[in-house]
Protein backbone atom coordinates (compact mmCIF):
# COMPACT_ATOMS: atom_id res chain seq x y z
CA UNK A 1 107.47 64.90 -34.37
CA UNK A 2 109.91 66.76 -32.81
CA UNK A 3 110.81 70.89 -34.30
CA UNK A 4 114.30 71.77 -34.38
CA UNK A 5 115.74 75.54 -35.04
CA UNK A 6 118.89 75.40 -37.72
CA UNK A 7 120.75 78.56 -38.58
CA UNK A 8 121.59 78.50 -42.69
CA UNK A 9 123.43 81.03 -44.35
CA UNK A 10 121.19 82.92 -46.51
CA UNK A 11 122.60 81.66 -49.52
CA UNK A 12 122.05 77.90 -48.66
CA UNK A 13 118.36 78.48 -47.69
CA UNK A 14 117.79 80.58 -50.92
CA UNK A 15 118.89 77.14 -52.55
CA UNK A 16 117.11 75.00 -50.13
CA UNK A 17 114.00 77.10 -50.78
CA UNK A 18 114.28 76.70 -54.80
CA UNK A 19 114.84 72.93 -54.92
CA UNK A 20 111.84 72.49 -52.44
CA UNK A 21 109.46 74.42 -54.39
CA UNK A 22 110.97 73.33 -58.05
CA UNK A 23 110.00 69.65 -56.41
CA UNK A 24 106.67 70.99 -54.90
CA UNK A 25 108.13 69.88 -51.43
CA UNK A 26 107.95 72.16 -48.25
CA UNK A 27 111.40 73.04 -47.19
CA UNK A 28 110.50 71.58 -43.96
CA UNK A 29 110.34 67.80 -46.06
CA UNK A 30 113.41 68.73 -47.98
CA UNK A 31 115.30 69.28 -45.37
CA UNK A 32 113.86 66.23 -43.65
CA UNK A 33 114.54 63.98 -46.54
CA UNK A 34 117.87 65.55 -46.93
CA UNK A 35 119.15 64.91 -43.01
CA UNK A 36 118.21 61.48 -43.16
CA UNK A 37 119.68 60.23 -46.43
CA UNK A 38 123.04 62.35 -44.62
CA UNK A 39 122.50 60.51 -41.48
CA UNK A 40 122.62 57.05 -43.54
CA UNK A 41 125.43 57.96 -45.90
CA UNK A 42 127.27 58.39 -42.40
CA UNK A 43 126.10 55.38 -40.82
CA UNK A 44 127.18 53.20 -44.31
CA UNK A 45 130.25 55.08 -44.07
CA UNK A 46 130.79 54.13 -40.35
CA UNK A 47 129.81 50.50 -40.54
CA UNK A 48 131.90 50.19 -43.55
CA UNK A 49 135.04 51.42 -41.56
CA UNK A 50 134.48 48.94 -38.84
CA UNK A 51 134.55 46.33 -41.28
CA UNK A 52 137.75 47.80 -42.55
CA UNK A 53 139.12 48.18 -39.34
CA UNK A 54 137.40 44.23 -38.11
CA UNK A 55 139.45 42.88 -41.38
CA UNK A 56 142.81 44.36 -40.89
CA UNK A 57 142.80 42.84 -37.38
CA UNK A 58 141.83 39.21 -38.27
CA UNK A 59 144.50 39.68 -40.84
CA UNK A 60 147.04 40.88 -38.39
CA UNK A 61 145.78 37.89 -35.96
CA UNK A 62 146.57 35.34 -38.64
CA UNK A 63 149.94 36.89 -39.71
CA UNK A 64 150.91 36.54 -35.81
CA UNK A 65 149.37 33.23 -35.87
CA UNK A 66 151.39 32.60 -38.84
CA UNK A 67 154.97 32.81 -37.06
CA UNK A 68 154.15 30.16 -34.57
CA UNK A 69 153.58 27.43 -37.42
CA UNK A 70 156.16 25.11 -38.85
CA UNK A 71 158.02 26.61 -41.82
CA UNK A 72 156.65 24.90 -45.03
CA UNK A 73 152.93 24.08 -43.30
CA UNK A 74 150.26 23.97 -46.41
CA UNK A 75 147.49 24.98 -44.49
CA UNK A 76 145.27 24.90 -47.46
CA UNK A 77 145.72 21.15 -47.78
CA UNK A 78 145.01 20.82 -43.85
CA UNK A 79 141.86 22.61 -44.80
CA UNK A 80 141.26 20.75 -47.85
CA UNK A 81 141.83 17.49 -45.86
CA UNK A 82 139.66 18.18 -43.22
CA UNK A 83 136.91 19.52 -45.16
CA UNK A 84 137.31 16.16 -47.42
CA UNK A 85 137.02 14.07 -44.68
CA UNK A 86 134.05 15.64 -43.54
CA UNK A 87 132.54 15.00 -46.92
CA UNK A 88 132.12 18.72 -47.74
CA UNK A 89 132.48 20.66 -50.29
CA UNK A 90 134.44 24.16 -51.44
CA UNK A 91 131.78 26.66 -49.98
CA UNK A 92 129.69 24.48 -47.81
CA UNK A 93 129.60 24.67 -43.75
């Protein structure tokens, strides 16, 4: 395992130090623990804006899709009709 040097302000170790030892953790572990629930929460946060991000483009891909169909299409009912035919139903590939 690889050591690392951090510089805290005093007043954040003083915390770290009393959480660690009101848990009966090293502050070594606590801080351990602590970076890599941090290092998730950022990697949720990331993957959850490239979903964001994915979704507002395949919506702006079907809006521009949109303007190159007929005026009064019902594209559900081509969908309905085609899964129908297929002899599918609502949820199934």
């Amino acid at each position: 395992m690889a050591k690392v040097n951090v510089s805290l302000p005093d007043s954040l170790l003083d915390e770290v130090d009393a959480i660690a030892a009101a848990l009966g953790r090293s502050r070594s572990g606590l801080v351990q623990e602590a970076t890599a629930l941090y290092v998730a929460q950022v990697r949720d946060e990331q993957a959850a804006e490239e979903r964001r991000r994915s979704i507002s483009e395949a919506i702006a891909g079907m809006r521009e899709l949109s303007k190159h169909l007929p005026a009064g299409m019902d594209t559900t009912a081509i969908i309905r009709a085609d899964r129908d035919r297929d002899g599918r139903k609502a949820g199934e590939e």
